[in-house]
C-alpha atoms as a PDB file:
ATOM      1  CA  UNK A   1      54.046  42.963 109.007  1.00  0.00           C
ATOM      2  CA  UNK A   2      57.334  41.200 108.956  1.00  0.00           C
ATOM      3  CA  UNK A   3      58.095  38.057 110.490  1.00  0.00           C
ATOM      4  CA  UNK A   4      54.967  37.683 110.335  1.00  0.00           C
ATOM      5  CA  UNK A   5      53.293  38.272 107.112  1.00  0.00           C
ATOM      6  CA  UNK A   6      56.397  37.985 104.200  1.00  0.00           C
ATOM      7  CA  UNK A   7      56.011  39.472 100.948  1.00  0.00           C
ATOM      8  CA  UNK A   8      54.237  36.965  98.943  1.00  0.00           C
ATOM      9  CA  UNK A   9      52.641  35.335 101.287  1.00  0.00           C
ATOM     10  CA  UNK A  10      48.751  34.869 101.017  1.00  0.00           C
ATOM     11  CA  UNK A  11      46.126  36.009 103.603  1.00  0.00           C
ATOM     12  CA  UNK A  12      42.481  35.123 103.791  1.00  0.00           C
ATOM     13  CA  UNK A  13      40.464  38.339 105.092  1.00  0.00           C
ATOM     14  CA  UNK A  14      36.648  38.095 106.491  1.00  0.00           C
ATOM     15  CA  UNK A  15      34.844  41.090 105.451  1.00  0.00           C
ATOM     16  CA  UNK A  16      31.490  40.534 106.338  1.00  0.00           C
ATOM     17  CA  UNK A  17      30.305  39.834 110.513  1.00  0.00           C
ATOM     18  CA  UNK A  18      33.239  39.827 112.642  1.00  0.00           C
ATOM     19  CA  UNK A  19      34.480  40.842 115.654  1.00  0.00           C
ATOM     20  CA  UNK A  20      37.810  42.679 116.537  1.00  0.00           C
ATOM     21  CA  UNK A  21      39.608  41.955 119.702  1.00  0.00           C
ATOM     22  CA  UNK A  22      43.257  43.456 120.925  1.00  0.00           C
ATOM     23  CA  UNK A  23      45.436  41.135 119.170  1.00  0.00           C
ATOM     24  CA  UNK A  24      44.103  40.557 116.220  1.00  0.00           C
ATOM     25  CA  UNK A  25      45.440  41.076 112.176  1.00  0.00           C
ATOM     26  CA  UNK A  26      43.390  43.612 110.447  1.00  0.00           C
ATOM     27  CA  UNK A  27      43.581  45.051 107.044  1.00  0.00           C
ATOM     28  CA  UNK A  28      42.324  48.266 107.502  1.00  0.00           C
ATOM     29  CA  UNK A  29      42.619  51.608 104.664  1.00  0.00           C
ATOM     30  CA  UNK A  30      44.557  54.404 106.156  1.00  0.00           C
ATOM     31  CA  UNK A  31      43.828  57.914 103.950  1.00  0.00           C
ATOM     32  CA  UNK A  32      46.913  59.769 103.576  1.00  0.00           C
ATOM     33  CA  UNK A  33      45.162  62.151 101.659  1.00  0.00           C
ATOM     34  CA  UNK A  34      41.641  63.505  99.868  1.00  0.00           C
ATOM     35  CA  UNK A  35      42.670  61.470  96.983  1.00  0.00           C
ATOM     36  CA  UNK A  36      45.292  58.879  98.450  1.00  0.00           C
ATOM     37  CA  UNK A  37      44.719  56.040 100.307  1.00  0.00           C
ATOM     38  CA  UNK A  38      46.779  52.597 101.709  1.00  0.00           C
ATOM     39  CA  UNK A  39      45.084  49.092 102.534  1.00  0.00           C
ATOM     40  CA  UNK A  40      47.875  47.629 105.348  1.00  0.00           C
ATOM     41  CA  UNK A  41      47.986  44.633 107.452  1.00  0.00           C
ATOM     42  CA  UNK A  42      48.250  45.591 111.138  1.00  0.00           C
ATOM     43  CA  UNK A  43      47.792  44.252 115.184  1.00  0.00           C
ATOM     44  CA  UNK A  44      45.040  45.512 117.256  1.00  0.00           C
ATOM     45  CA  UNK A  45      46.997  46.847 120.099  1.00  0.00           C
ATOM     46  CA  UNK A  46      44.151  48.543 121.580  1.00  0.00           C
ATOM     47  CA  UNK A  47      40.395  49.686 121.260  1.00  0.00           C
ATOM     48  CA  UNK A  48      38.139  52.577 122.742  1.00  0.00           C
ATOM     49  CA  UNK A  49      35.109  52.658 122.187  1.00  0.00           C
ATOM     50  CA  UNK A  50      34.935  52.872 117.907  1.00  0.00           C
ATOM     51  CA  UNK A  51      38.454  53.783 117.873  1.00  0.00           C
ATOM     52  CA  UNK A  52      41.091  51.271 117.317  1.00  0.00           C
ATOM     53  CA  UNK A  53      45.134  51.469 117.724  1.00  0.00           C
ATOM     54  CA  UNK A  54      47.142  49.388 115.335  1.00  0.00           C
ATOM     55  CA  UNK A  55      50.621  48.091 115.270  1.00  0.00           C
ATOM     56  CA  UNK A  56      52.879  47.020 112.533  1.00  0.00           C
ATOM     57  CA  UNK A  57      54.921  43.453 113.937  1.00  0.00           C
ATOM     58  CA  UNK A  58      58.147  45.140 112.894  1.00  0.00           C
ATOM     59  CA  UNK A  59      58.236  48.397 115.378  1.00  0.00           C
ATOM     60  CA  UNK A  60      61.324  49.703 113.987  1.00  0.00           C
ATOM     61  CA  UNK A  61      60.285  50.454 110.568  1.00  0.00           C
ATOM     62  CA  UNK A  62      56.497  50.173 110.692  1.00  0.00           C
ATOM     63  CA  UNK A  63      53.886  53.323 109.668  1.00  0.00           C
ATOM     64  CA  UNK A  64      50.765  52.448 112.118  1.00  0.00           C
ATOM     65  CA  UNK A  65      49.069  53.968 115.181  1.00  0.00           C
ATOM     66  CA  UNK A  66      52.433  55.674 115.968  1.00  0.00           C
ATOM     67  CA  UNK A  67      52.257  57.571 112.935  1.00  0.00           C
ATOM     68  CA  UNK A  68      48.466  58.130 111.659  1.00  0.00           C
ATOM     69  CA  UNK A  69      47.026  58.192 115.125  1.00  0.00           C
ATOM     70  CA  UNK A  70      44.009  56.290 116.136  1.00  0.00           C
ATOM     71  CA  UNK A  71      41.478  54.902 113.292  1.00  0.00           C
ATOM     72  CA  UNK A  72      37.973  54.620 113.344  1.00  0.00           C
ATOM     73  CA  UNK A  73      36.476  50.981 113.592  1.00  0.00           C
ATOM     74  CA  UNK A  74      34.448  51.744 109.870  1.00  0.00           C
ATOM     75  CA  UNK A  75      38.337  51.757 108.454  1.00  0.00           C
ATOM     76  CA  UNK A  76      38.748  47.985 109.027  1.00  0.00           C
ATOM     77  CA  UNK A  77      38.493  45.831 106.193  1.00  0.00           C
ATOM     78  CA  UNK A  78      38.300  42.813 107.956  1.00  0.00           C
ATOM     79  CA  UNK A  79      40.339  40.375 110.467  1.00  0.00           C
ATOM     80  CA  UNK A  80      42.384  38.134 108.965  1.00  0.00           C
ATOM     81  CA  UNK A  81      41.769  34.611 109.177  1.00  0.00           C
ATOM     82  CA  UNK A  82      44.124  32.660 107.460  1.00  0.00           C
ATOM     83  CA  UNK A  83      47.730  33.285 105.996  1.00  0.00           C
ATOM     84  CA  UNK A  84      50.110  31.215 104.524  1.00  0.00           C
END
């Protein structure tokens, strides 16, 4: 999520009753596999219905949306609210 979450930096997620809008920062868990998964930071870039697409900030290098495809709303952690 570089420039805008470093490495090292903390973040503050809300788990429990909250909304996600287009814009947002999630943490949501992407399976790569039966056995393998990956909690990530990313942007809401856009939501249908219980589907959400998610961006990494840094488009260059990023593995989001782009790569996994579309994620179900039930994959998101939570929205961040704080980071520092």
């Amino acid at each position: 999520m570089l420039p805008t979450i470093k490495r090292g930096d903390n973040v503050l997620v809300l788990c429990w009753f909250f909304k996600v809008e287009k814009g947002d920062l999630v943490a949501v868990h992407i399976s790569l596999s039966k056995k393998e998964g990956r909690d990530m930071i990313k942007r809401v870039k856009a939501i249908k219905g219980e589907e959400v697409f998610v961006l990494g900030d840094n488009e260059k290098v990023s593995i989001d949306s782009r790569s996994f495809g579309w994620i179900n709303k039930k994959d998101i952690i939570g929205r961040v609210i704080f980071q520092s």
